[in-house]
PDB file of N, CA and C in Angstrom:
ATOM      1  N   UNK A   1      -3.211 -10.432  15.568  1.00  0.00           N
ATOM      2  CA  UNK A   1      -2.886 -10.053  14.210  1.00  0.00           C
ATOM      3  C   UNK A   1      -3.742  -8.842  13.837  1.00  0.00           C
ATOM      4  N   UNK A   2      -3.387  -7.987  13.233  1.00  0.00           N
ATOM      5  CA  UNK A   2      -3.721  -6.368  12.779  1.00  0.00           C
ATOM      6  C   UNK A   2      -3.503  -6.155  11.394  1.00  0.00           C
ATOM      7  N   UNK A   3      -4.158  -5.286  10.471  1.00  0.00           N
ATOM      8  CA  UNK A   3      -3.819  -5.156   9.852  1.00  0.00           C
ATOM      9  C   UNK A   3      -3.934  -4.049   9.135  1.00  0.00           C
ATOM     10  N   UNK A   4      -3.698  -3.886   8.182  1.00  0.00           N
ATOM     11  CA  UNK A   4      -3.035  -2.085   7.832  1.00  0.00           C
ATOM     12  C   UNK A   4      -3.360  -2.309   6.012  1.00  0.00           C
ATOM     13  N   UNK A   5      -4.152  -1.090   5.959  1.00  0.00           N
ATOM     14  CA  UNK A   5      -4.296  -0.958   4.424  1.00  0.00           C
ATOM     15  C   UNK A   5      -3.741   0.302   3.828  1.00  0.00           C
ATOM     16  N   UNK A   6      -2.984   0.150   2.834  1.00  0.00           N
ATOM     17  CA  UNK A   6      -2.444   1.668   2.718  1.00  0.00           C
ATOM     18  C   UNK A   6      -3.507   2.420   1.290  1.00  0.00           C
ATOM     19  N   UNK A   7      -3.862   3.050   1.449  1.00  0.00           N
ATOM     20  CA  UNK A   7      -5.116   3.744   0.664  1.00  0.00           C
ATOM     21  C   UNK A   7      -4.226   4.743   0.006  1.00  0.00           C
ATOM     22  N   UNK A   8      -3.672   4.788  -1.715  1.00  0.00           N
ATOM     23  CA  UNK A   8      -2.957   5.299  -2.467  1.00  0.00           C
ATOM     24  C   UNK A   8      -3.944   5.930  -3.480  1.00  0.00           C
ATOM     25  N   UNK A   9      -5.154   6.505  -3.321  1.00  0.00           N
ATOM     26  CA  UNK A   9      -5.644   6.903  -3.781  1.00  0.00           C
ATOM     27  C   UNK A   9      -5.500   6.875  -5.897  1.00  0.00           C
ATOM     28  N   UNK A  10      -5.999   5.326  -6.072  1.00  0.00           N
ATOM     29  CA  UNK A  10      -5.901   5.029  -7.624  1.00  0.00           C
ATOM     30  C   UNK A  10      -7.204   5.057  -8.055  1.00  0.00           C
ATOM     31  N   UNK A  11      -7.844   6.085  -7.994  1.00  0.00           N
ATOM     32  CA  UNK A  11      -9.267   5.905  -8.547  1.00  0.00           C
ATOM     33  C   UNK A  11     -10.223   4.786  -8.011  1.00  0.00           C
ATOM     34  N   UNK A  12     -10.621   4.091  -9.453  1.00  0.00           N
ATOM     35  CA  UNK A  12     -11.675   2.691  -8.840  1.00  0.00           C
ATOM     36  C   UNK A  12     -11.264   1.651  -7.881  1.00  0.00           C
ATOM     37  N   UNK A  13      -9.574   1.122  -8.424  1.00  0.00           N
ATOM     38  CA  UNK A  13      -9.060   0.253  -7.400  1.00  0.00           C
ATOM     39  C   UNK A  13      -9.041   0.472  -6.229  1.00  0.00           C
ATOM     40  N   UNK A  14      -8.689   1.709  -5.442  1.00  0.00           N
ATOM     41  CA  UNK A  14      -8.590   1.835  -4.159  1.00  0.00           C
ATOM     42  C   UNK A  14      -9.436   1.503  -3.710  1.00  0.00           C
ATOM     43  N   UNK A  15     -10.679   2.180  -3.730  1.00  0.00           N
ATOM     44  CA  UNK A  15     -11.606   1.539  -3.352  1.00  0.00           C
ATOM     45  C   UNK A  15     -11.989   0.012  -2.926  1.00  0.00           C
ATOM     46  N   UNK A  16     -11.814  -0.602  -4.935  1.00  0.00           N
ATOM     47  CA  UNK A  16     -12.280  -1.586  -4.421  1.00  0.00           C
ATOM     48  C   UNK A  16     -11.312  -2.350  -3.688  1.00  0.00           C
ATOM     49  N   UNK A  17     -10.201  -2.226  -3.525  1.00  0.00           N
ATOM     50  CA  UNK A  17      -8.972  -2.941  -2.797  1.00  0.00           C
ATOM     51  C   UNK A  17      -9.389  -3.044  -1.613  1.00  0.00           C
ATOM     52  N   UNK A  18      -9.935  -1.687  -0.624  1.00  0.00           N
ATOM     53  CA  UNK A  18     -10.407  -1.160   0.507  1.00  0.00           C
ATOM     54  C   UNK A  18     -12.049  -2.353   0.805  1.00  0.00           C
ATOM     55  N   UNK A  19     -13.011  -2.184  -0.042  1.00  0.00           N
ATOM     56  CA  UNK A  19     -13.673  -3.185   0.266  1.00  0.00           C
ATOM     57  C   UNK A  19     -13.049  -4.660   0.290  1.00  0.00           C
ATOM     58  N   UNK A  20     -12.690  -5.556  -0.202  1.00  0.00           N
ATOM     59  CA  UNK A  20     -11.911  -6.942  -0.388  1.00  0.00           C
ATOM     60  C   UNK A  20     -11.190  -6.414   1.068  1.00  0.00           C
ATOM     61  N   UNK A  21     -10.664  -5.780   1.626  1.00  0.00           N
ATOM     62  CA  UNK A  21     -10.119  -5.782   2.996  1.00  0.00           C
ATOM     63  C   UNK A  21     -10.936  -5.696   3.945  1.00  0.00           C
ATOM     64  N   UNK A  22     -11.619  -5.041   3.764  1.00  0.00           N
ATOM     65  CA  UNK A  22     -12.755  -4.953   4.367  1.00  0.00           C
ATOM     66  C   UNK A  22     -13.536  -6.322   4.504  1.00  0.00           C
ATOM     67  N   UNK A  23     -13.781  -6.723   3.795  1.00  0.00           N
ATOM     68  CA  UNK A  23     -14.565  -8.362   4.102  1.00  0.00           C
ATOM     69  C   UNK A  23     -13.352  -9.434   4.295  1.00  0.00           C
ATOM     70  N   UNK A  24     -12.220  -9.391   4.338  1.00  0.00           N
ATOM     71  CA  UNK A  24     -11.565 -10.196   4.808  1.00  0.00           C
ATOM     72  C   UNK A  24     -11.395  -9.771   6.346  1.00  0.00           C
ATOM     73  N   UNK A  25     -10.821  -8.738   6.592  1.00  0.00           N
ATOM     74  CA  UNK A  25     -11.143  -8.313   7.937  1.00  0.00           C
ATOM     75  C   UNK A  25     -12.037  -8.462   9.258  1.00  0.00           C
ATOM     76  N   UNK A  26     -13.534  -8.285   8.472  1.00  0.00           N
ATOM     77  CA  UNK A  26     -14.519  -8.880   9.282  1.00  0.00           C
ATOM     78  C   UNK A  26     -14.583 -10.252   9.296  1.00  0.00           C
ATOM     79  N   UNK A  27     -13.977 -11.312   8.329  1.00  0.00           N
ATOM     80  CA  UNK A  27     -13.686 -12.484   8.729  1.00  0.00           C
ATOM     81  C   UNK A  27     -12.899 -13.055  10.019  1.00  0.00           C
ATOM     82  N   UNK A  28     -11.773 -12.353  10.086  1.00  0.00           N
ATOM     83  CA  UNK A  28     -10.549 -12.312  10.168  1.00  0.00           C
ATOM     84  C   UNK A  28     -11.011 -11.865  12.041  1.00  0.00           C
ATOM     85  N   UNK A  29     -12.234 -11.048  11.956  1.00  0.00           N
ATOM     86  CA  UNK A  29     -12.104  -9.886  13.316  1.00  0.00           C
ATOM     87  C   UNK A  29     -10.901  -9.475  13.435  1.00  0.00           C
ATOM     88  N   UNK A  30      -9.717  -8.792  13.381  1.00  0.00           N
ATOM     89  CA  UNK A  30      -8.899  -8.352  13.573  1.00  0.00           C
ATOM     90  C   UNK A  30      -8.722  -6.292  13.500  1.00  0.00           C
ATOM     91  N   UNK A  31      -8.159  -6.193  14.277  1.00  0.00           N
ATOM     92  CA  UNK A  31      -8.164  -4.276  13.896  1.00  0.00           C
ATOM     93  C   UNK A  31      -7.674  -4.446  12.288  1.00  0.00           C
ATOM     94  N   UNK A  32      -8.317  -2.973  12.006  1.00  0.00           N
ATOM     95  CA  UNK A  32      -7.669  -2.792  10.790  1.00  0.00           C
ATOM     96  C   UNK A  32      -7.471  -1.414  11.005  1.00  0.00           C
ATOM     97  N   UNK A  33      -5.751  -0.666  10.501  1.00  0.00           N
ATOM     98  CA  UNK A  33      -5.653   0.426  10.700  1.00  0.00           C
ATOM     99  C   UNK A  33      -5.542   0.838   8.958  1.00  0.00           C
ATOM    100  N   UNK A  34      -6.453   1.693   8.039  1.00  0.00           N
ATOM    101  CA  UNK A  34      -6.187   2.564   7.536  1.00  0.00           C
ATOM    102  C   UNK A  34      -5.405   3.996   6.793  1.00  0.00           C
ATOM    103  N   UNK A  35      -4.448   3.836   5.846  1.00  0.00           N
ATOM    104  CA  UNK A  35      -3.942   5.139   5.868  1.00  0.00           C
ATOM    105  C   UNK A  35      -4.110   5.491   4.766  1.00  0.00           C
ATOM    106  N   UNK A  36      -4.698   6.848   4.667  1.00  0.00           N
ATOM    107  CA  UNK A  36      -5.445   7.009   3.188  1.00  0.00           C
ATOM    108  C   UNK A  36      -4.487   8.120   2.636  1.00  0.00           C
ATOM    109  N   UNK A  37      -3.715   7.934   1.758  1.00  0.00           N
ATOM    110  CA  UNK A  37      -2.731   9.699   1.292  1.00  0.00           C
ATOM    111  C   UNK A  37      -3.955  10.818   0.625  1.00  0.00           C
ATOM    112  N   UNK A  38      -4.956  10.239   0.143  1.00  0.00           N
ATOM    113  CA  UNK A  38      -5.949  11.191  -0.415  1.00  0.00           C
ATOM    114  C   UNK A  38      -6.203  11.972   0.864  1.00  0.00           C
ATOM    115  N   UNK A  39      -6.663  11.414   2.221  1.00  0.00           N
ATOM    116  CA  UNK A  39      -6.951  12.328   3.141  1.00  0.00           C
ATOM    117  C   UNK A  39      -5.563  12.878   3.783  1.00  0.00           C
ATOM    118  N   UNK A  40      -4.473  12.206   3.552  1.00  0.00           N
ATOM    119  CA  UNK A  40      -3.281  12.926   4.226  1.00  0.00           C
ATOM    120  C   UNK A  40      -2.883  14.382   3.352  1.00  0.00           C
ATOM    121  N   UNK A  41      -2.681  13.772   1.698  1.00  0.00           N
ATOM    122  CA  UNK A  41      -1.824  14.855   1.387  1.00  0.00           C
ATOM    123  C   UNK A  41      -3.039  15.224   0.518  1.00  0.00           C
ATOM    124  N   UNK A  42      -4.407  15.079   0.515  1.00  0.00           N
ATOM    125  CA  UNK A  42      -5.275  15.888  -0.291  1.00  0.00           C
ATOM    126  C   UNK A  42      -4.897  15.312  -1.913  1.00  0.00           C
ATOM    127  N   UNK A  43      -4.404  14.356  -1.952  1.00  0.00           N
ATOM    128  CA  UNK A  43      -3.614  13.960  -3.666  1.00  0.00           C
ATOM    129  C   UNK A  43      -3.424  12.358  -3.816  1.00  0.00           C
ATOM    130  N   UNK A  44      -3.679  12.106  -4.561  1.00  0.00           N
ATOM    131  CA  UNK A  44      -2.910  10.078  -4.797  1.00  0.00           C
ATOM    132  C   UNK A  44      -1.602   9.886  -5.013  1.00  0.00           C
ATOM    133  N   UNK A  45      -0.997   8.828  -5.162  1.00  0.00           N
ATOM    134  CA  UNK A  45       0.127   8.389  -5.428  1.00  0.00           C
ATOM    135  C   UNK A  45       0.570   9.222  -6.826  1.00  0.00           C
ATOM    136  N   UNK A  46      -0.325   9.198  -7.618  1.00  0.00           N
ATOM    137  CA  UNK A  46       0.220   9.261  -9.004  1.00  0.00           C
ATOM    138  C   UNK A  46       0.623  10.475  -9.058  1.00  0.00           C
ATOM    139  N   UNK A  47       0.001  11.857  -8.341  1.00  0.00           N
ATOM    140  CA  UNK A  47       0.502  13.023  -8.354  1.00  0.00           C
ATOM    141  C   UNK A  47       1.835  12.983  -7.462  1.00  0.00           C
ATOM    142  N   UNK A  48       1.485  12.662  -6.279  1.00  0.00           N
ATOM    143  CA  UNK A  48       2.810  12.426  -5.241  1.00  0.00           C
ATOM    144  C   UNK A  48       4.268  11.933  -6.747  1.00  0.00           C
ATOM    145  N   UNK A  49       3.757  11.270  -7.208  1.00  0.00           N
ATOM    146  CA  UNK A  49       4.896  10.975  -7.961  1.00  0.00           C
ATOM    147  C   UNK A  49       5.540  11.376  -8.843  1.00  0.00           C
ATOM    148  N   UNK A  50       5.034  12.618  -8.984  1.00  0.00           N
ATOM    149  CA  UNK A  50       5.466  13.878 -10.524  1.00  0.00           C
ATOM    150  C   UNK A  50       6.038  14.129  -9.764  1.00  0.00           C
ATOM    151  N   UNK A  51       6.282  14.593  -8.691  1.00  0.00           N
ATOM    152  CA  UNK A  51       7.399  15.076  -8.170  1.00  0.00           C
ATOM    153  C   UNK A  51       8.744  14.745  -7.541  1.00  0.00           C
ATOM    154  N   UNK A  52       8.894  13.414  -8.144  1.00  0.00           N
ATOM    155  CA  UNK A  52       9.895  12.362  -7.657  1.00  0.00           C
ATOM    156  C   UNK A  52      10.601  12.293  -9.252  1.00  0.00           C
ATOM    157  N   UNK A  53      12.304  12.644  -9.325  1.00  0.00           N
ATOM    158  CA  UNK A  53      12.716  12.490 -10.632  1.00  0.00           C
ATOM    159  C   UNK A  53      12.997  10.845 -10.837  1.00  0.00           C
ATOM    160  N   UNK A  54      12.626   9.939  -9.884  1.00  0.00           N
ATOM    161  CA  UNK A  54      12.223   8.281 -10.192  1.00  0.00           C
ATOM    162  C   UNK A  54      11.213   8.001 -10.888  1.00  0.00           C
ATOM    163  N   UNK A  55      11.104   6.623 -11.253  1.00  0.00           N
ATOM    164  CA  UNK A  55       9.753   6.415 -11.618  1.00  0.00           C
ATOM    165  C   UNK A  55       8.786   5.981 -10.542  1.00  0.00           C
ATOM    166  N   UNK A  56       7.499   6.387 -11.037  1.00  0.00           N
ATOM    167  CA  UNK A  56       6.018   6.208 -10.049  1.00  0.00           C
ATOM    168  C   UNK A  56       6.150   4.929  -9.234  1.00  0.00           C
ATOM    169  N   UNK A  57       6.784   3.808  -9.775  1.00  0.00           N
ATOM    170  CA  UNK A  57       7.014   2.223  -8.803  1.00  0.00           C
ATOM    171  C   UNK A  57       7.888   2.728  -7.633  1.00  0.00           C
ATOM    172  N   UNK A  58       8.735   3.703  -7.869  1.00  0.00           N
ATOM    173  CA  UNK A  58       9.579   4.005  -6.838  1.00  0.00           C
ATOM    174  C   UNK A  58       8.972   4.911  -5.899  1.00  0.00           C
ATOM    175  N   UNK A  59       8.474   6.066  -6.488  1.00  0.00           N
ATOM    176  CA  UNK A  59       7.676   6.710  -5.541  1.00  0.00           C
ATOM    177  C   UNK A  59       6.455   5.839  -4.542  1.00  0.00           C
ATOM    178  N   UNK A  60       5.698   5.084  -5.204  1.00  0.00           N
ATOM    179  CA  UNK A  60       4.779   4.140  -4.561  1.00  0.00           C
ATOM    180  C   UNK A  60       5.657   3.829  -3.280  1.00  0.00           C
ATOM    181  N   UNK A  61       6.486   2.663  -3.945  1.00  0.00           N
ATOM    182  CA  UNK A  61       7.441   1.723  -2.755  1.00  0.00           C
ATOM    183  C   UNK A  61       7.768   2.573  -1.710  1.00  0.00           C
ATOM    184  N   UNK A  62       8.710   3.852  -2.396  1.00  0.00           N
ATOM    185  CA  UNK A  62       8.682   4.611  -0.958  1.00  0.00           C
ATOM    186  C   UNK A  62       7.876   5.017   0.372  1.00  0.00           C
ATOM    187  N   UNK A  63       6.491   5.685  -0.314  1.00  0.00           N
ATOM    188  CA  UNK A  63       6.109   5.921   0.548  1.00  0.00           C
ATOM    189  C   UNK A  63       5.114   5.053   0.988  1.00  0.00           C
ATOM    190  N   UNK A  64       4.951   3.504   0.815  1.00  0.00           N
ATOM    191  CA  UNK A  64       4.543   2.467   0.949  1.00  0.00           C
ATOM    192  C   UNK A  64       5.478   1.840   2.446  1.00  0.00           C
ATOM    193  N   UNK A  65       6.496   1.906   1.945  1.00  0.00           N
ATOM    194  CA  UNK A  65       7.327   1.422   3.365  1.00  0.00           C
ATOM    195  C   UNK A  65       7.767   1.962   4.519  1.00  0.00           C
ATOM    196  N   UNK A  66       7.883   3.112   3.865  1.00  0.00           N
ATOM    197  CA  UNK A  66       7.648   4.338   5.061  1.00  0.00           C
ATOM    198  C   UNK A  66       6.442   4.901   6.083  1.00  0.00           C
ATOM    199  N   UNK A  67       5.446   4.243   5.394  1.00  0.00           N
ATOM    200  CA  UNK A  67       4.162   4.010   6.385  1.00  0.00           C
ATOM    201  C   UNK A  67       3.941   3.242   6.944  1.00  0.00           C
ATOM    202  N   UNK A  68       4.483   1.475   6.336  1.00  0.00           N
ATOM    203  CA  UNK A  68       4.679   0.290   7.038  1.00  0.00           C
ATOM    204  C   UNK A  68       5.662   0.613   7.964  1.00  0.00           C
ATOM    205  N   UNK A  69       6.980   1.381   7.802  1.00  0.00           N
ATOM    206  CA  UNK A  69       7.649   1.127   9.081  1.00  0.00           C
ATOM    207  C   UNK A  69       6.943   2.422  10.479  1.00  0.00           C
ATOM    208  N   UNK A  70       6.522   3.424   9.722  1.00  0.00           N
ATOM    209  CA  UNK A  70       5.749   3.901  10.944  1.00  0.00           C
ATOM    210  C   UNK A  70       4.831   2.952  11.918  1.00  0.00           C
ATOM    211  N   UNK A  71       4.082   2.351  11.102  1.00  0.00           N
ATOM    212  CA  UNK A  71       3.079   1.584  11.924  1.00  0.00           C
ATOM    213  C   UNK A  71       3.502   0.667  12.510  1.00  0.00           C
ATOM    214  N   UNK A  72       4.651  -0.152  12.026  1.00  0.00           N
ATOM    215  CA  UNK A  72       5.430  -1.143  12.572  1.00  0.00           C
ATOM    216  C   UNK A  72       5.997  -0.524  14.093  1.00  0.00           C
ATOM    217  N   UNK A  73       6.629   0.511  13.962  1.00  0.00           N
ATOM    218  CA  UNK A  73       7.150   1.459  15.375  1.00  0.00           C
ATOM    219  C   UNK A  73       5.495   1.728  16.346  1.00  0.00           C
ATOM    220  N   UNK A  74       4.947   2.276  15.588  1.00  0.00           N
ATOM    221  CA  UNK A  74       3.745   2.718  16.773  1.00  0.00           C
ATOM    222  C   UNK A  74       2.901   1.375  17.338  1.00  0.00           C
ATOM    223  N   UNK A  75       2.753   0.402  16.215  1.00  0.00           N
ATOM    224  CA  UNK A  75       2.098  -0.531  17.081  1.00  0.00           C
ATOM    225  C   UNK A  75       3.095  -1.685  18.062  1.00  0.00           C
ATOM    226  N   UNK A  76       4.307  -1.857  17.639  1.00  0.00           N
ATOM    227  CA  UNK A  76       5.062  -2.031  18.214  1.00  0.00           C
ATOM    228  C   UNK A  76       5.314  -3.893  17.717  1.00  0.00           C
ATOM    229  N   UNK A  77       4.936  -3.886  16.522  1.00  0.00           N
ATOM    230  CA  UNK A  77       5.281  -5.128  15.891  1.00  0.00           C
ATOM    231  C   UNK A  77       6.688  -5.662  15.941  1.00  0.00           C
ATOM    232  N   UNK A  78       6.428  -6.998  15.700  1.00  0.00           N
ATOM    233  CA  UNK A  78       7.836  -7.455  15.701  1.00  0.00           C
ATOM    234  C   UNK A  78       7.999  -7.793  14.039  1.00  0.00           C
ATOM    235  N   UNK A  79       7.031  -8.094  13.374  1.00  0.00           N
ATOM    236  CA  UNK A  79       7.055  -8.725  12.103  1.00  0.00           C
ATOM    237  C   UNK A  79       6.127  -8.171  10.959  1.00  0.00           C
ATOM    238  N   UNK A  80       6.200  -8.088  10.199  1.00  0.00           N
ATOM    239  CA  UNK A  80       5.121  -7.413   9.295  1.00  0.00           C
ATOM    240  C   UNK A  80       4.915  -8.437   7.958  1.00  0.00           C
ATOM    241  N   UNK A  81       4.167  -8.529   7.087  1.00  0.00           N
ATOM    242  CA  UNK A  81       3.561  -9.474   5.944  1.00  0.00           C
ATOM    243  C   UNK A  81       3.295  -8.454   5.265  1.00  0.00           C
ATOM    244  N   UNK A  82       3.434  -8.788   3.672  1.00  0.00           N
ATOM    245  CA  UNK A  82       2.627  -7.905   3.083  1.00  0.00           C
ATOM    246  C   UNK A  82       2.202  -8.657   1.977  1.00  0.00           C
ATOM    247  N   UNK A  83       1.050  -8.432   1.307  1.00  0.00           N
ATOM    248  CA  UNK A  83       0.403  -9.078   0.403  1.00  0.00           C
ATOM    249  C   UNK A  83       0.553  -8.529  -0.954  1.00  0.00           C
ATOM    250  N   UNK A  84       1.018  -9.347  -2.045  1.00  0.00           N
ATOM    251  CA  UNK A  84       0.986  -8.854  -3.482  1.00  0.00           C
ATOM    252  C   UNK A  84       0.127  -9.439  -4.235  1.00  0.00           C
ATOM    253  N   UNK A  85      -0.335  -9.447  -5.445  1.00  0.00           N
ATOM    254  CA  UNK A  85      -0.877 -10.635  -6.193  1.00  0.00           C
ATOM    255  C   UNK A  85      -0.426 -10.420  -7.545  1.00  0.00           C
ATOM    256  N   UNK A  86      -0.381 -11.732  -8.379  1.00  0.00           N
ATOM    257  CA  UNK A  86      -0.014 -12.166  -9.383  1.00  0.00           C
ATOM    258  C   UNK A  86       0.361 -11.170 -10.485  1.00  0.00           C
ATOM    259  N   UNK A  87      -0.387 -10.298 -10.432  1.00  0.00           N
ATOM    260  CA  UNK A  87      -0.060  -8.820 -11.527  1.00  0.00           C
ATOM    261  C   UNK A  87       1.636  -8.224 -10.818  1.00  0.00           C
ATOM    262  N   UNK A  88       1.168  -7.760  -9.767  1.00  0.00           N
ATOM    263  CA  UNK A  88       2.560  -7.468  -9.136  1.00  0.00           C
ATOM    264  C   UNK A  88       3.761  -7.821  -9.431  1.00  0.00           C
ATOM    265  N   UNK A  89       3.483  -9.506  -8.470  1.00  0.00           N
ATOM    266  CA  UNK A  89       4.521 -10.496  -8.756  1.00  0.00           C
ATOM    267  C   UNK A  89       5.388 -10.339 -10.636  1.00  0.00           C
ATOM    268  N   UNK A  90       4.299 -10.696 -11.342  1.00  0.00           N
ATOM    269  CA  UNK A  90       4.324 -10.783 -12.887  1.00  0.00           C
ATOM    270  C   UNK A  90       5.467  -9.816 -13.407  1.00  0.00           C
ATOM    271  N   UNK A  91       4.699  -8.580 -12.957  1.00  0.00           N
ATOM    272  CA  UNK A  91       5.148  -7.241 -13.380  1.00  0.00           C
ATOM    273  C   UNK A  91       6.881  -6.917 -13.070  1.00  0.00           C
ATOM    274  N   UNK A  92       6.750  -7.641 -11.760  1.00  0.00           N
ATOM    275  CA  UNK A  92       8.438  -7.624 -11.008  1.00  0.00           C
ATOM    276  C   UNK A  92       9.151  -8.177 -11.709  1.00  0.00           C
ATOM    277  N   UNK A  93       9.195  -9.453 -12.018  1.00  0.00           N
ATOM    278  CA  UNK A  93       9.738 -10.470 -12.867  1.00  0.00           C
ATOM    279  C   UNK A  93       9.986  -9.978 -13.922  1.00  0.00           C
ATOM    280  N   UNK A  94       9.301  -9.331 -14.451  1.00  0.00           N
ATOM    281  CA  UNK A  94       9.109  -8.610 -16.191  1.00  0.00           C
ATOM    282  C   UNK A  94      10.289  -7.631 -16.187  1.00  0.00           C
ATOM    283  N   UNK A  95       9.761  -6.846 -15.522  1.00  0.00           N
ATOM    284  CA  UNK A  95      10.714  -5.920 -15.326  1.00  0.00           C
ATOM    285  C   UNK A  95      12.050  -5.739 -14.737  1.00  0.00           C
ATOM    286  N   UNK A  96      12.240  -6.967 -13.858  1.00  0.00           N
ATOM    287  CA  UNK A  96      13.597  -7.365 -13.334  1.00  0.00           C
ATOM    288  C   UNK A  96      14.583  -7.538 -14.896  1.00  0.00           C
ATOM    289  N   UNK A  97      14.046  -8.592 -15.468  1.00  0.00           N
ATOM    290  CA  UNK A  97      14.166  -9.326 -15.906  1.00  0.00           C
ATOM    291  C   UNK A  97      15.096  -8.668 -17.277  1.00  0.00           C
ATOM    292  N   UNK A  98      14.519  -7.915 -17.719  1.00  0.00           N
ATOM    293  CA  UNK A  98      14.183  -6.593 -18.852  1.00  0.00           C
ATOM    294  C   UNK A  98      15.208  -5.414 -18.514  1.00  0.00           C
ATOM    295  N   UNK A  99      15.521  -5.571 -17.161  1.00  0.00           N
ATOM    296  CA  UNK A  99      16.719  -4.088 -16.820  1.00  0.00           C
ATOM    297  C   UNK A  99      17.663  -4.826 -16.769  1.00  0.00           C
TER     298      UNK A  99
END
């Protein structure tokens, strides 16, 4: 098992998101592969996303899954997990719910 953090450059959270993986990880011993857009595109999500006539959830998702399926191809997974928590979840529902 491997695992993959996608680093969307949100200010304080990233970070601390990045540590909390970080100590689960070293629990875990497992690789952890990294992908930071601050060091890719020099910018965070939130700018990446002015330039999308969607909204910022869409821009995220995009290029959220589009890095999961890269890594999915290069490491050569069969299955992938991804973790949300309760704000997320919440937020989905809300907003499902509401359109």
């Amino acid at each position: 098992m491997d695992g993959l953090y996608i680093d969307l450059g949100v200010d304080k959270y990233s970070k601390t998101s990045l540590d909390k993986i970080d100590k689960l990880n070293n629990k875990l011993q497992s690789n952890l592969y990294v992908v930071s857009l601050p060091q890719i595109y020099n910018t965070g999500v939130k700018d990446l996303a002015k330039n999308n006539p969607r909204s910022a959830c869409s821009a995220c998702g995009l290029i959220k899954r589009y890095i999961m399926n890269v890594m999915t191809k290069y490491g050569n997974y069969k299955v992938i997990a991804t973790g949300h928590n309760l704000d997320n979840e919440t937020s989905t529902l809300l907003g499902n719910t509401l359109h």
